[in-house]
PDB file of N, CA and C in Angstrom:
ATOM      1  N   UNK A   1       0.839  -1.182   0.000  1.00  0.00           N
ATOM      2  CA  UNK A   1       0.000   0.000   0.000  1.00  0.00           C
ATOM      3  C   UNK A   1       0.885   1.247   0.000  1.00  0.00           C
ATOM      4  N   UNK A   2       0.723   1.902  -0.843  1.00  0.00           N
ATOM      5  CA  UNK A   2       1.399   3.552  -0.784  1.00  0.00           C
ATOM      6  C   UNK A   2       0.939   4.288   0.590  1.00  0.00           C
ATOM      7  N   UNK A   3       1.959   5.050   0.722  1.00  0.00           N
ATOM      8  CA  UNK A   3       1.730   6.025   2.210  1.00  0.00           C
ATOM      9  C   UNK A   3       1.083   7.265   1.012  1.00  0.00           C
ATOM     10  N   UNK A   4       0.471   7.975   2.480  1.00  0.00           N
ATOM     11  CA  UNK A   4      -0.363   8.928   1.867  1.00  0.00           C
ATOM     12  C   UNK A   4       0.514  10.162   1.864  1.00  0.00           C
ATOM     13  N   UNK A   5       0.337  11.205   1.084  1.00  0.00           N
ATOM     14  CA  UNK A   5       0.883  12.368   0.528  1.00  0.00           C
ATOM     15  C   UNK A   5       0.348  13.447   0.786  1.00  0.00           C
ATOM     16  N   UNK A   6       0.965  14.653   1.021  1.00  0.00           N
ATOM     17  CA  UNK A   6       0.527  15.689   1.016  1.00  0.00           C
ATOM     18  C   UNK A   6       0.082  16.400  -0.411  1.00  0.00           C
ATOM     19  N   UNK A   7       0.549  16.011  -1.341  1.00  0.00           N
ATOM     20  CA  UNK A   7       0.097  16.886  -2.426  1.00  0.00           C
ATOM     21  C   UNK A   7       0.022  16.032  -3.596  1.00  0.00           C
ATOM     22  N   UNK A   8      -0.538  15.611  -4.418  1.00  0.00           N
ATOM     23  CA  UNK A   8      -0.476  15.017  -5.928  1.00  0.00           C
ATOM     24  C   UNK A   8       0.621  14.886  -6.697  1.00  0.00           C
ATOM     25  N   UNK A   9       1.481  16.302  -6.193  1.00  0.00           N
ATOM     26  CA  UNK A   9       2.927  16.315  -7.494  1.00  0.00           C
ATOM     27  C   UNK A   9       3.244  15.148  -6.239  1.00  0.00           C
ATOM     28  N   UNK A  10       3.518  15.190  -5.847  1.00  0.00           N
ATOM     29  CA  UNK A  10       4.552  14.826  -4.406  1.00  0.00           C
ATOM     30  C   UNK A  10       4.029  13.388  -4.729  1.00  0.00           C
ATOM     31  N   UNK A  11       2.655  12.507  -4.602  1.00  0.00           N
ATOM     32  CA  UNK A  11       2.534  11.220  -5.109  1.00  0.00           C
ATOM     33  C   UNK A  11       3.409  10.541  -7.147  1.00  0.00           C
ATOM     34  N   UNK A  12       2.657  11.971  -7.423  1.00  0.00           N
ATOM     35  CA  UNK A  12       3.410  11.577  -9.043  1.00  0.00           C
ATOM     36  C   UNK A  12       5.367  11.276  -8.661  1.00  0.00           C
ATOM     37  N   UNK A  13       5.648  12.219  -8.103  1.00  0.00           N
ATOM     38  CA  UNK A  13       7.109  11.585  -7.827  1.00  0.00           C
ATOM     39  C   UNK A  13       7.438  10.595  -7.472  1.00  0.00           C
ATOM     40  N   UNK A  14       6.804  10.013  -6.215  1.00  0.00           N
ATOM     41  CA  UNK A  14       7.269   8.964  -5.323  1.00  0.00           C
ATOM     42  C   UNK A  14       6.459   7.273  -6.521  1.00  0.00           C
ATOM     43  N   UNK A  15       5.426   7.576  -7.058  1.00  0.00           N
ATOM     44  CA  UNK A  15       5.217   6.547  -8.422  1.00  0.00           C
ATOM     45  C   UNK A  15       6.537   6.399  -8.884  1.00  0.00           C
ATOM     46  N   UNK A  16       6.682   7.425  -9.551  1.00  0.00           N
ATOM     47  CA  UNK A  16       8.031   7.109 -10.751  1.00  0.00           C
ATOM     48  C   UNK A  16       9.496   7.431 -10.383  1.00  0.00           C
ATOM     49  N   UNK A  17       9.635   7.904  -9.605  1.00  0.00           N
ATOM     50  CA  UNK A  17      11.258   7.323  -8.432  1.00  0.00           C
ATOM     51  C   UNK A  17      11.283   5.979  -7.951  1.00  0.00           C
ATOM     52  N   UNK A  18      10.174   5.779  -7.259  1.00  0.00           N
ATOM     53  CA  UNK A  18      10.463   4.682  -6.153  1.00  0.00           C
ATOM     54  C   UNK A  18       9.688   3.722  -6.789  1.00  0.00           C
ATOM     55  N   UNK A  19       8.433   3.717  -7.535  1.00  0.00           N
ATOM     56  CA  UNK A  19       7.767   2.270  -7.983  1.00  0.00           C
ATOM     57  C   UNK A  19       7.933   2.442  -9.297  1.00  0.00           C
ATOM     58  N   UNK A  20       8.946   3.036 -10.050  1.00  0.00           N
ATOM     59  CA  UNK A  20       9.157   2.569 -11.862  1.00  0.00           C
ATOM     60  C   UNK A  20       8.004   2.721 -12.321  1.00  0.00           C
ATOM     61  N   UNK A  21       6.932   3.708 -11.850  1.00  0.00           N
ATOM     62  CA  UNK A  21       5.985   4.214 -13.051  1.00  0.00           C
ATOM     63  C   UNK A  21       6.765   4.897 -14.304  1.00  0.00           C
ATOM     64  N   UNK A  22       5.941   4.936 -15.360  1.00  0.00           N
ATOM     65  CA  UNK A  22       6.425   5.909 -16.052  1.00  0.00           C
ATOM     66  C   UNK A  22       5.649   6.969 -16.148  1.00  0.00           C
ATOM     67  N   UNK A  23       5.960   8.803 -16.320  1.00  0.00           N
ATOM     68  CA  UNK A  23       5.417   9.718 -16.064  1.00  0.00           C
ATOM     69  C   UNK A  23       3.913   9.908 -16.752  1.00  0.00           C
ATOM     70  N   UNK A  24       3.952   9.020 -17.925  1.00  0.00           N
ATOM     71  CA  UNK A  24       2.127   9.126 -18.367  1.00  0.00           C
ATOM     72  C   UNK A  24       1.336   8.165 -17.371  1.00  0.00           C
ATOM     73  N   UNK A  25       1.932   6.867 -17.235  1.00  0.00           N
ATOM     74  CA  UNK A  25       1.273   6.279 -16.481  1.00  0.00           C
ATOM     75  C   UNK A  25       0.979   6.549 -14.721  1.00  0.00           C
ATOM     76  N   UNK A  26       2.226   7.445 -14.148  1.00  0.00           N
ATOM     77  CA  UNK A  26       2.180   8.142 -12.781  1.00  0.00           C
ATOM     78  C   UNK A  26       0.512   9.473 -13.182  1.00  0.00           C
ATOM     79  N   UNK A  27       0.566   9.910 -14.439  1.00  0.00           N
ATOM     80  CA  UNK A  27      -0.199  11.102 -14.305  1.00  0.00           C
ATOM     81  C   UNK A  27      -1.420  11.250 -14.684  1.00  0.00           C
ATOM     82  N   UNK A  28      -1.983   9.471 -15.386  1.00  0.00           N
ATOM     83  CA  UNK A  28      -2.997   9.471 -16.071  1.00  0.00           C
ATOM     84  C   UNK A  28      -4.374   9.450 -14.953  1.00  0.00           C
ATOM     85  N   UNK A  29      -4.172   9.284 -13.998  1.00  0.00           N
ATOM     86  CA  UNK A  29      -5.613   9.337 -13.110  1.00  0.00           C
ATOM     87  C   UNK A  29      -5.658  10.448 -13.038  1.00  0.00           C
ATOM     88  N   UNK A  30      -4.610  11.150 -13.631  1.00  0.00           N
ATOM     89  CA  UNK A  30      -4.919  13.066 -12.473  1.00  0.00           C
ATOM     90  C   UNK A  30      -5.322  13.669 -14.117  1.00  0.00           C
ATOM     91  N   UNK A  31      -4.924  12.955 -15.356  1.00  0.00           N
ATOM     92  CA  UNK A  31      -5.303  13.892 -16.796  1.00  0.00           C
ATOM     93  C   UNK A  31      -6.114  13.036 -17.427  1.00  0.00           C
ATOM     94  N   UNK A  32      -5.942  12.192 -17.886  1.00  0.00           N
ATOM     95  CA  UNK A  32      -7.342  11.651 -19.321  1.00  0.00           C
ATOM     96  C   UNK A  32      -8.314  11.023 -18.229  1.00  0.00           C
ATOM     97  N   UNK A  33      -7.896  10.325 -17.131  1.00  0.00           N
ATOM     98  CA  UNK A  33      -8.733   9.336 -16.544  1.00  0.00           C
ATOM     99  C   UNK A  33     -10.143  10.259 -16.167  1.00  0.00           C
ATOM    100  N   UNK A  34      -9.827  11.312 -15.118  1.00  0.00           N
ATOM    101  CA  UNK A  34     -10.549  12.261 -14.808  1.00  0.00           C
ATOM    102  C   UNK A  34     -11.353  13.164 -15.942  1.00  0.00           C
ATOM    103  N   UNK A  35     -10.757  13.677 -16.672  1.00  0.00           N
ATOM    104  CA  UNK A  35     -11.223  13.918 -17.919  1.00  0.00           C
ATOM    105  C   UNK A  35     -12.054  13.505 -18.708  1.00  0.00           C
ATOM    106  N   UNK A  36     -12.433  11.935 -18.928  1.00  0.00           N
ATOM    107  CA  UNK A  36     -13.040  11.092 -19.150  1.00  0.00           C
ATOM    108  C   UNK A  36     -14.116  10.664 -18.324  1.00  0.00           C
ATOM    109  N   UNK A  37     -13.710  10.623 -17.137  1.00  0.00           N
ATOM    110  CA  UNK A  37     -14.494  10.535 -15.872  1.00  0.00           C
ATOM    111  C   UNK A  37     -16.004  11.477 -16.119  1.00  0.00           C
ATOM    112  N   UNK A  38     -15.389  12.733 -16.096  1.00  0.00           N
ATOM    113  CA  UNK A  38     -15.934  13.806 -15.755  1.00  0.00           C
ATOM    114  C   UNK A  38     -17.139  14.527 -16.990  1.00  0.00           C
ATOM    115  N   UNK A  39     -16.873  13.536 -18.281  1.00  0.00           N
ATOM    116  CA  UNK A  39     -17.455  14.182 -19.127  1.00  0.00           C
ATOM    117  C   UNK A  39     -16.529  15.574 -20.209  1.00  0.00           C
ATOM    118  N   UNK A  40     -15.601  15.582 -19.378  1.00  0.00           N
ATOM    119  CA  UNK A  40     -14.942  16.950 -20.263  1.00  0.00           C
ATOM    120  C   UNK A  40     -14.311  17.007 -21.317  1.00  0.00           C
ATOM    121  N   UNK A  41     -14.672  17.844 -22.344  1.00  0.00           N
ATOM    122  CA  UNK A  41     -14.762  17.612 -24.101  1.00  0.00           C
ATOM    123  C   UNK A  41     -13.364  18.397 -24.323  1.00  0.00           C
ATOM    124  N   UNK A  42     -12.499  18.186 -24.814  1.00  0.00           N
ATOM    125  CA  UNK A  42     -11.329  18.752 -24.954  1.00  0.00           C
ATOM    126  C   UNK A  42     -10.250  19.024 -23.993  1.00  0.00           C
ATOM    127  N   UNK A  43     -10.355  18.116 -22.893  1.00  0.00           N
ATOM    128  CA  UNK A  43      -9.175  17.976 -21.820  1.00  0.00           C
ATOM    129  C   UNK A  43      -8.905  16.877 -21.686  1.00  0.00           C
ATOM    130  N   UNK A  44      -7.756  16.374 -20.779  1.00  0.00           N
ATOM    131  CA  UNK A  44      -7.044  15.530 -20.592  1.00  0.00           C
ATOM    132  C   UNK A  44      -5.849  14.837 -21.215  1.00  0.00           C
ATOM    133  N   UNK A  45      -5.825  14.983 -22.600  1.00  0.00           N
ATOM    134  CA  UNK A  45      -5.036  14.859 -23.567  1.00  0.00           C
ATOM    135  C   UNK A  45      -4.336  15.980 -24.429  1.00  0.00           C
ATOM    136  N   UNK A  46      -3.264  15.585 -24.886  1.00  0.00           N
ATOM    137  CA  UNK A  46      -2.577  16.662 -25.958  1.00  0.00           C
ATOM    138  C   UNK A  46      -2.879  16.134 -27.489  1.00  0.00           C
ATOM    139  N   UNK A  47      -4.321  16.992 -27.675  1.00  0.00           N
ATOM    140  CA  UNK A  47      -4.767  16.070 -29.454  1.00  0.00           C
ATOM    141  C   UNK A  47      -5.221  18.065 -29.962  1.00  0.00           C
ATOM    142  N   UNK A  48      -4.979  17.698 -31.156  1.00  0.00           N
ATOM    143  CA  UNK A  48      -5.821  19.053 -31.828  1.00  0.00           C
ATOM    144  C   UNK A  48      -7.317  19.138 -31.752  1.00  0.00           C
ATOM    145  N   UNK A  49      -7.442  20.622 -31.319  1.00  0.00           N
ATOM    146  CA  UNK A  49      -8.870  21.044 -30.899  1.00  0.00           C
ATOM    147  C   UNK A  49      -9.019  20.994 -29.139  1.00  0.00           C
ATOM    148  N   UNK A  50      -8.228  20.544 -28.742  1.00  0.00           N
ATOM    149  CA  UNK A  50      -8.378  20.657 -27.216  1.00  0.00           C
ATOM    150  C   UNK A  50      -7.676  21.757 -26.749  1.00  0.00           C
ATOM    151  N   UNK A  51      -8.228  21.999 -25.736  1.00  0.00           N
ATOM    152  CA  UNK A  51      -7.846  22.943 -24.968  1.00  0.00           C
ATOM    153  C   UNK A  51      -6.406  22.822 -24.427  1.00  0.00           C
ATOM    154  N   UNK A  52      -5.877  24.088 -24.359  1.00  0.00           N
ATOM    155  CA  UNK A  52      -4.180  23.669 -24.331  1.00  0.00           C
ATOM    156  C   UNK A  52      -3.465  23.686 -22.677  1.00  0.00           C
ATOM    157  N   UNK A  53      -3.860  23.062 -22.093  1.00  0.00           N
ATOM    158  CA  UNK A  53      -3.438  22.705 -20.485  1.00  0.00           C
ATOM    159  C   UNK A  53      -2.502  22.015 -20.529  1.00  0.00           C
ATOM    160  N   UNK A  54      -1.226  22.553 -20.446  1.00  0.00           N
ATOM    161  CA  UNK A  54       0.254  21.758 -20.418  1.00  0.00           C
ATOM    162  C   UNK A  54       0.797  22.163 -18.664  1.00  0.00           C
ATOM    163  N   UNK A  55       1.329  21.084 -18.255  1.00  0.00           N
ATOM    164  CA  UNK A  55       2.513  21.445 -17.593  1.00  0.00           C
ATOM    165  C   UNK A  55       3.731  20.707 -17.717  1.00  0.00           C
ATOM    166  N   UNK A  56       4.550  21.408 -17.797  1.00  0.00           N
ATOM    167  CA  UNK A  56       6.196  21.192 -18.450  1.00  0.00           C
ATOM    168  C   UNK A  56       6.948  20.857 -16.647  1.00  0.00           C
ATOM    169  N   UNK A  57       7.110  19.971 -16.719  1.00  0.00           N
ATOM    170  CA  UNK A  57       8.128  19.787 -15.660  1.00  0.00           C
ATOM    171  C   UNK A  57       9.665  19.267 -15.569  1.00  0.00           C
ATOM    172  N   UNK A  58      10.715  19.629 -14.747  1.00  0.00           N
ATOM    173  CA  UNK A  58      12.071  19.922 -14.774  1.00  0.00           C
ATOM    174  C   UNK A  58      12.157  18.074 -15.259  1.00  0.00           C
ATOM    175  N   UNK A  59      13.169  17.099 -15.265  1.00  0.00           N
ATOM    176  CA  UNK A  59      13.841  15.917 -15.281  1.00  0.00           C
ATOM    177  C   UNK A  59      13.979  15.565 -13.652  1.00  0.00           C
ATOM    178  N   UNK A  60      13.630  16.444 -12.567  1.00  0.00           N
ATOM    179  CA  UNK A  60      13.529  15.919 -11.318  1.00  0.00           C
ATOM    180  C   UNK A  60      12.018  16.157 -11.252  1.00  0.00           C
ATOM    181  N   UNK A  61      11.305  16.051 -12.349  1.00  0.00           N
ATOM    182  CA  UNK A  61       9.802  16.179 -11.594  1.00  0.00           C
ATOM    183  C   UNK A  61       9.418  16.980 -10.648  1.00  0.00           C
ATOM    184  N   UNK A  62       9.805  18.524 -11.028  1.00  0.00           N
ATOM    185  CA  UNK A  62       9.920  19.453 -10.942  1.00  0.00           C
ATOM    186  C   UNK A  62       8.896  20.205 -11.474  1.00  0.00           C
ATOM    187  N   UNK A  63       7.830  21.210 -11.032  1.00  0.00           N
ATOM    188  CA  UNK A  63       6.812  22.005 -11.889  1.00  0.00           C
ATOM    189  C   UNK A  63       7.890  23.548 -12.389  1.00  0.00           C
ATOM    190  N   UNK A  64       7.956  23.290 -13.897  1.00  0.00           N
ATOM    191  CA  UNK A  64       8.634  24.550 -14.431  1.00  0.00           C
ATOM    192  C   UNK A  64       7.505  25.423 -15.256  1.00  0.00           C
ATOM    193  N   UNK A  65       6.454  24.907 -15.922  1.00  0.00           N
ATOM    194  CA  UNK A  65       5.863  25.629 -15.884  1.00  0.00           C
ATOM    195  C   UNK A  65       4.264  24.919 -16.213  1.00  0.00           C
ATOM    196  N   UNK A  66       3.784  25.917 -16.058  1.00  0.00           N
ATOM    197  CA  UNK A  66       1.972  25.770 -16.432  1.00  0.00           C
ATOM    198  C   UNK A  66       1.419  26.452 -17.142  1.00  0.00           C
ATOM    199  N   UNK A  67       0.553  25.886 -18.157  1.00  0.00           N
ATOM    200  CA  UNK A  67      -0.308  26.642 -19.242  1.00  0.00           C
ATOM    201  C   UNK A  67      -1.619  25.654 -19.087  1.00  0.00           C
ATOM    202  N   UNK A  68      -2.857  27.642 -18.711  1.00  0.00           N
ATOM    203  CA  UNK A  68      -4.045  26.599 -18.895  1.00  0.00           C
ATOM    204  C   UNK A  68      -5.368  27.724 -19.746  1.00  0.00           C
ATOM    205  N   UNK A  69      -5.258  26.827 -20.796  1.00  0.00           N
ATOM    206  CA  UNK A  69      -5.957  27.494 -21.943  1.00  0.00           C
ATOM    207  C   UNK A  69      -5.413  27.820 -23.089  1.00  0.00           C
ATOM    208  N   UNK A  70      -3.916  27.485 -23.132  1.00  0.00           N
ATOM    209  CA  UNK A  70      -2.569  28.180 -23.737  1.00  0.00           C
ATOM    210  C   UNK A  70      -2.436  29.414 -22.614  1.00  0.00           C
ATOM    211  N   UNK A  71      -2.894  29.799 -21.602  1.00  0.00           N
ATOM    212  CA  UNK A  71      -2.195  31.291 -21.001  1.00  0.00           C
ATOM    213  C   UNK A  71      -1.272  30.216 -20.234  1.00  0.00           C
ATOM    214  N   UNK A  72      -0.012  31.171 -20.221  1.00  0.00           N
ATOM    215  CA  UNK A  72       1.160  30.845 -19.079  1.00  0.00           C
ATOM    216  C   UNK A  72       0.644  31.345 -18.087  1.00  0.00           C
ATOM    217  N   UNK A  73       0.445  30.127 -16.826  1.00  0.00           N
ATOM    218  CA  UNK A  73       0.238  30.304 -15.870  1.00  0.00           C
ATOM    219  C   UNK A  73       1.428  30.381 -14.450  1.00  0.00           C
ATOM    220  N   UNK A  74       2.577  29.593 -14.815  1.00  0.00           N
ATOM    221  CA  UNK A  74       3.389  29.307 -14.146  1.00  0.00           C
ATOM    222  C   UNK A  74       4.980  29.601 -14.897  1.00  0.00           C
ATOM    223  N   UNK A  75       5.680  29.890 -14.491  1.00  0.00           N
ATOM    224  CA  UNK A  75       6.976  30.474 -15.153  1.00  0.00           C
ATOM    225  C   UNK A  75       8.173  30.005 -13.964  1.00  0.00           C
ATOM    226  N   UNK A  76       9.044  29.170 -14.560  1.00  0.00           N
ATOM    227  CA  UNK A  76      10.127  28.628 -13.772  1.00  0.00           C
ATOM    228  C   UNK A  76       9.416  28.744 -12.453  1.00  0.00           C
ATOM    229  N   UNK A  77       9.047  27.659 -11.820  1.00  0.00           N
ATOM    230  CA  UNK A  77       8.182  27.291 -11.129  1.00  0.00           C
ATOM    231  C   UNK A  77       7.297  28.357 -10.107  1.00  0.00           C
ATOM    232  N   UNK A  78       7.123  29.493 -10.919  1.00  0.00           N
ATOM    233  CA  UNK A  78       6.711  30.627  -9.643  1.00  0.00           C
ATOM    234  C   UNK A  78       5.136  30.854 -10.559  1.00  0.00           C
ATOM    235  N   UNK A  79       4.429  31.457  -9.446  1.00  0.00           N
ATOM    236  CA  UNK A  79       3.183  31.849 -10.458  1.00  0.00           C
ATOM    237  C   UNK A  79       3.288  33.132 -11.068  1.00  0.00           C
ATOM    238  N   UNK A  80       2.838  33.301 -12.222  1.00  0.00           N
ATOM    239  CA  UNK A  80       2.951  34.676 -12.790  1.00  0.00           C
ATOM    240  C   UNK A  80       1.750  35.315 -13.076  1.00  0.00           C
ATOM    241  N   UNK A  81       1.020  34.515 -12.536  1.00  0.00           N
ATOM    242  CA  UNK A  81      -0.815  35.039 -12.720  1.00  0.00           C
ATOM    243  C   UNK A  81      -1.476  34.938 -11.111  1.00  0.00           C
ATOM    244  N   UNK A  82      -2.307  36.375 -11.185  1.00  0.00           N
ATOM    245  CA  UNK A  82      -2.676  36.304  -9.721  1.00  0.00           C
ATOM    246  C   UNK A  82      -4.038  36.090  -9.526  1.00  0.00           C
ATOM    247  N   UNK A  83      -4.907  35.061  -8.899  1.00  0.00           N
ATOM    248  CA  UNK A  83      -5.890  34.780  -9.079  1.00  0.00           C
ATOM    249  C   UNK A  83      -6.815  36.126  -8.673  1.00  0.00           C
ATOM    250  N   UNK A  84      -8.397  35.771  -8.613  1.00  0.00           N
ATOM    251  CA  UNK A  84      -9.587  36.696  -9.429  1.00  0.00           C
ATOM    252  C   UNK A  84      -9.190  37.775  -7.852  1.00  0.00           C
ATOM    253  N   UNK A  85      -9.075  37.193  -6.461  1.00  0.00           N
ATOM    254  CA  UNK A  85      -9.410  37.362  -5.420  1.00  0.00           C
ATOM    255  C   UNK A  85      -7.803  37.944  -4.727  1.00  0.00           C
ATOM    256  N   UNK A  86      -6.838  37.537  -5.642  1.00  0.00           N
ATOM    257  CA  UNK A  86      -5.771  37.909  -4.733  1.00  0.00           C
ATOM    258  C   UNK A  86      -5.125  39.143  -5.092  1.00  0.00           C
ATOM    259  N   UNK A  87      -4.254  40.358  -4.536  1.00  0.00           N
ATOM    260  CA  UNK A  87      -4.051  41.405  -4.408  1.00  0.00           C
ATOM    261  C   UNK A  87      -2.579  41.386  -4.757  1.00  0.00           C
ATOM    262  N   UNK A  88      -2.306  42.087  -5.895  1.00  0.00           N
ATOM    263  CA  UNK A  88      -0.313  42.369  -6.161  1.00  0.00           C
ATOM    264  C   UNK A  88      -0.003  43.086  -5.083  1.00  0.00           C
TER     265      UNK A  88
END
């Protein structure tokens, strides 16, 4: 049984460090599975016509960046977008 995690990236790591997932297969419950799950028409996958939700991460499984919609959301792992509610 896996120990439990504080955060999702933090499980996707400990998959594919320590149990030889590989990174589609560590990430597919959190992108197509759910996606599919959920009914949602143009997510989960990288196909033409979908919506462009990437995240690019370092070779240590690392978040370097995030795009959701095509907007850059994340830039060398810092946020560069401030949500609806939060104050610069």
């Amino acid at each position: 049984m896996l120990p439990v995690f504080e955060t999702l990236l933090e499980t996707v790591q400990v998959l594919v460090k320590d149990y030889d997932f590989s990174i589609s297969d560590a990430l597919r419950p959190l992108t197509s599975s759910v996606a599919g799950f959920l009914n949602l028409t143009g997510k989960g996958e990288i196909l033409p016509g979908n919506d462009a939700d990437l995240l690019v991460m370092t070779p240590e499984l690392r978040i370097e960046q995030v795009y959701a919609r095509g907007k850059l959301m994340v830039k060398d792992g810092k946020a560069c977008v401030k949500g609806t509610f939060e104050t610069a």
